[in-house]
Protein backbone atom coordinates (compact mmCIF):
# COMPACT_ATOMS: atom_id res chain seq x y z
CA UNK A 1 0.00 0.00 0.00
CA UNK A 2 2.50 2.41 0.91
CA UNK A 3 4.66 1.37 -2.09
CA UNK A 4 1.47 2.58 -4.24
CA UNK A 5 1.24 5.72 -2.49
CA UNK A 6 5.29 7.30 -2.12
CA UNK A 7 5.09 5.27 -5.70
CA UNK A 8 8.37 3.71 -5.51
CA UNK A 9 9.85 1.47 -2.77
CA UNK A 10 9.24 2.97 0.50
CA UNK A 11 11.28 0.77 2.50
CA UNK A 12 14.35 -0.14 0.28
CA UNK A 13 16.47 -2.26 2.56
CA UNK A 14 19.06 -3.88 1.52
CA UNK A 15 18.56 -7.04 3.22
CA UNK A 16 15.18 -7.91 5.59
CA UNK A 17 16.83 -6.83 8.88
CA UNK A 18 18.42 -3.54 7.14
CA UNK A 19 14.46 -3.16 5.95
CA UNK A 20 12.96 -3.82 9.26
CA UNK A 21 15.38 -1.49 10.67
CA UNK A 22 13.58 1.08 8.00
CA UNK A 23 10.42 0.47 9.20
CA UNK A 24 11.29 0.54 12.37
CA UNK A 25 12.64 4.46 12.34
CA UNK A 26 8.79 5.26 11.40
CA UNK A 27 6.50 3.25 13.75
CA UNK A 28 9.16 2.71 16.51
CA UNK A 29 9.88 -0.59 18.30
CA UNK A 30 6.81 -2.26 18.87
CA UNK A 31 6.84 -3.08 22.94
CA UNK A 32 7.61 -6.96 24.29
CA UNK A 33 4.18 -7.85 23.79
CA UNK A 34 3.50 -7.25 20.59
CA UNK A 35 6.57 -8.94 19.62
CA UNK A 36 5.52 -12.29 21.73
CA UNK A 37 2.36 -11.98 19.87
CA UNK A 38 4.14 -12.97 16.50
CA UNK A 39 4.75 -16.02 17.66
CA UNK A 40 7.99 -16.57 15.80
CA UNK A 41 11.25 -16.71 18.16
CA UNK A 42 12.95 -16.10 14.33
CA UNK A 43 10.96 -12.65 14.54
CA UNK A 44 12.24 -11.93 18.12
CA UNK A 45 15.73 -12.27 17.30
CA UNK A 46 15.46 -10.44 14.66
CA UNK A 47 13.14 -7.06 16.02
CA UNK A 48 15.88 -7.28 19.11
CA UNK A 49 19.31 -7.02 17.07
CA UNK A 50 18.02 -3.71 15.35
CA UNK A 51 19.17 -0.61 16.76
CA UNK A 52 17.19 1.65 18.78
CA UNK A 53 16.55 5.25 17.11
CA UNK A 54 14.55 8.06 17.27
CA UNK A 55 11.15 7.30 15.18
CA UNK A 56 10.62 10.05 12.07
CA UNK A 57 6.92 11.35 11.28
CA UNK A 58 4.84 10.61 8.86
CA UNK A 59 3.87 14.28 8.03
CA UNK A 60 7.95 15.25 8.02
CA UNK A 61 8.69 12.77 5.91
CA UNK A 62 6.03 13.55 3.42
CA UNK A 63 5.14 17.21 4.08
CA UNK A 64 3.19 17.47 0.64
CA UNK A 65 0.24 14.61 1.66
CA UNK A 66 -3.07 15.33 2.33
CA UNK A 67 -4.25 14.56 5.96
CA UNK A 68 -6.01 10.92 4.37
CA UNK A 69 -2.83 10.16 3.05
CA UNK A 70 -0.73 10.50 6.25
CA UNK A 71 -3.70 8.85 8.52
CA UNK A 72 -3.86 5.66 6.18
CA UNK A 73 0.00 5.11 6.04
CA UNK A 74 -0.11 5.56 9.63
CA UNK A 75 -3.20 3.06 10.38
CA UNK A 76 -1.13 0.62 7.73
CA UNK A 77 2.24 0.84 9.65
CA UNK A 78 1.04 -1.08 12.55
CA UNK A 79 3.36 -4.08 14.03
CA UNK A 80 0.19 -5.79 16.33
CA UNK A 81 -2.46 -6.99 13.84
CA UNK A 82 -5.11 -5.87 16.37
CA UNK A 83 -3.89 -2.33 16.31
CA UNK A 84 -3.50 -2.35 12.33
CA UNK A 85 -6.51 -1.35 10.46
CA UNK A 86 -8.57 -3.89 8.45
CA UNK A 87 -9.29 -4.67 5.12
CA UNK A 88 -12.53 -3.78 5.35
CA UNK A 89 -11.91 -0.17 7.13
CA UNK A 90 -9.16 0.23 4.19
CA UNK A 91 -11.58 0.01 2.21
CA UNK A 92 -13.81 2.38 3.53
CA UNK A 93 -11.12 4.77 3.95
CA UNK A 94 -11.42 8.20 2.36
CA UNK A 95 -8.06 7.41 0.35
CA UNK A 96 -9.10 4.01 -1.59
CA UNK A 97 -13.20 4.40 -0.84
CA UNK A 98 -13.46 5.58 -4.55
CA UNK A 99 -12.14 2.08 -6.10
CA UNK A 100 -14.66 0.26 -4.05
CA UNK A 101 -16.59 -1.92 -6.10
CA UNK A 102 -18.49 -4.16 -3.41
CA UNK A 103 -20.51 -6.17 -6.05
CA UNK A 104 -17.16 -7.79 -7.12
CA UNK A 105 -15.89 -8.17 -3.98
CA UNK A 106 -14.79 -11.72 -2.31
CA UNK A 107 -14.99 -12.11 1.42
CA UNK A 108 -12.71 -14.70 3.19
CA UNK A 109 -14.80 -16.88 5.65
CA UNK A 110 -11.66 -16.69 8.39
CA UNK A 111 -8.23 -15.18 8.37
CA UNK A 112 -6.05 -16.75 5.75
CA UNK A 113 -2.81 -17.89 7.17
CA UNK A 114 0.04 -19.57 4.71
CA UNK A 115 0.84 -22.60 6.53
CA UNK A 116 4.66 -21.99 5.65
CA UNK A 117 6.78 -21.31 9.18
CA UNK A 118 8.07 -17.84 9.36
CA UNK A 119 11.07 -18.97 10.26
CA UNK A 120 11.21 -20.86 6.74
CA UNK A 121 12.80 -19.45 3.77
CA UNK A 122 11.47 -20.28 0.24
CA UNK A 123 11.29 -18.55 -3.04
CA UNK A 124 8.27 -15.80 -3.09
CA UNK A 125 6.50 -18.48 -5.64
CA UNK A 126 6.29 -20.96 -3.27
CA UNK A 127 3.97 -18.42 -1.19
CA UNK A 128 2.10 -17.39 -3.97
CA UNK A 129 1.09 -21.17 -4.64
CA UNK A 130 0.14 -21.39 -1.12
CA UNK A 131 -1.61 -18.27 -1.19
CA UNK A 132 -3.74 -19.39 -4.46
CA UNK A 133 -4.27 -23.08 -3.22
CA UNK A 134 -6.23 -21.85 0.18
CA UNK A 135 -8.29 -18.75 -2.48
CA UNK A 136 -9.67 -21.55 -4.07
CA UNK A 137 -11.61 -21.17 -7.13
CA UNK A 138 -13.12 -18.41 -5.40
CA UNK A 139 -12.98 -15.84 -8.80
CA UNK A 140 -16.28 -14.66 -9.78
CA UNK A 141 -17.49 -15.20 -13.30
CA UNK A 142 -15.63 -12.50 -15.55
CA UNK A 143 -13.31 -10.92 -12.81
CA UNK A 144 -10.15 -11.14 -15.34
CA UNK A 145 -12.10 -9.42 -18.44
CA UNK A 146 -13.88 -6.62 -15.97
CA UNK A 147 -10.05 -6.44 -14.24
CA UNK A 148 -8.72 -5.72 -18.16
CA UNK A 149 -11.74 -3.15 -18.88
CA UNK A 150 -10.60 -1.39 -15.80
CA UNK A 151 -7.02 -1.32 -16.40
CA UNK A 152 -8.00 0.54 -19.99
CA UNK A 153 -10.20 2.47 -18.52
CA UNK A 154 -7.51 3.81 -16.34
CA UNK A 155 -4.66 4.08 -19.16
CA UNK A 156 -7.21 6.02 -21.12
CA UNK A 157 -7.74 8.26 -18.22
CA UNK A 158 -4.23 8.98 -17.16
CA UNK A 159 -3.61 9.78 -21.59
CA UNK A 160 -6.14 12.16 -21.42
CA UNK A 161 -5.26 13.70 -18.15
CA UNK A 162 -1.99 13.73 -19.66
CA UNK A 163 -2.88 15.76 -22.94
CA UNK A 164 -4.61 18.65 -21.16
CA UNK A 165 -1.50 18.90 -18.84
């Protein structure tokens, strides 16, 4: 999400602690308990060999976003899943509400956990297999051609935005 709004890598480590480390300079260390929550002693080790710093704001690092823009980075940038908003409040944020379509939508029945260890590492294909095998067949009828009509319904947008600029 945050990727799509800074629209380019907003954490660019240069290795997944140096990354966390990132991360870590704009929410600040999340506290003991969150960090048991994770339930991955991999995850531990890892939040507890990163260097303390001062945490940076959202609004000084990006001075020119509107007050939706900061508020739904900062509601994204949450370590504890209960503090972190949900999919379904994302979506009925001010910043995304617009590309809501609800008719299309496709609810999950319970959370949907890859049952790969955290402490495992495997090629990002392997999770997106996983991820695919528990969605199921679970596409409605025409997603991919009303996903296509969208996409050129956006490039034609942007052209003629483009052309009166």
């Amino acid at each position: 999400m945050l990727n799509f709004i800074y629209q380019s890598q907003f954490f660019p480590g240069k290795s997944t602690l140096d990354q966390i480390a990132r991360i870590v300079e704009v929410t600040n260390m999340p506290s003991n308990e969150i960090l048991e929550k994770m339930g991955s002693d991999y995850a531990v080790r890892m939040m507890n060999s990163i260097r303390r710093v001062m945490p940076r704001s959202l609004e000084a690092m990006f001075p020119d976003c509107d007050a939706d823009t900061i508020d739904i980075m900062a509601k994204c940038l949450q370590f504890s899943p209960d503090k972190r908003i949900t999919i379904e409040e994302l979506l009925d944020h001010p910043y995304v509400a617009g590309f809501r379509e609800r008719d299309e939508e496709i609810t999950s029945e319970g959370p949907v956990v890859i049952p790969i260890d955290d402490g495992d590492k495997r090629p990002v294909e392997v999770y997106k297999e996983e991820l695919y095998k528990l969605m199921g067949p679970s596409q409605p009828a025409g997603t991919e051609e009303k996903k296509k009509k969208r996409r050129e319904k956006s490039r034609s947008k942007s052209k003629r935005k483009k052309k009166k600029e």
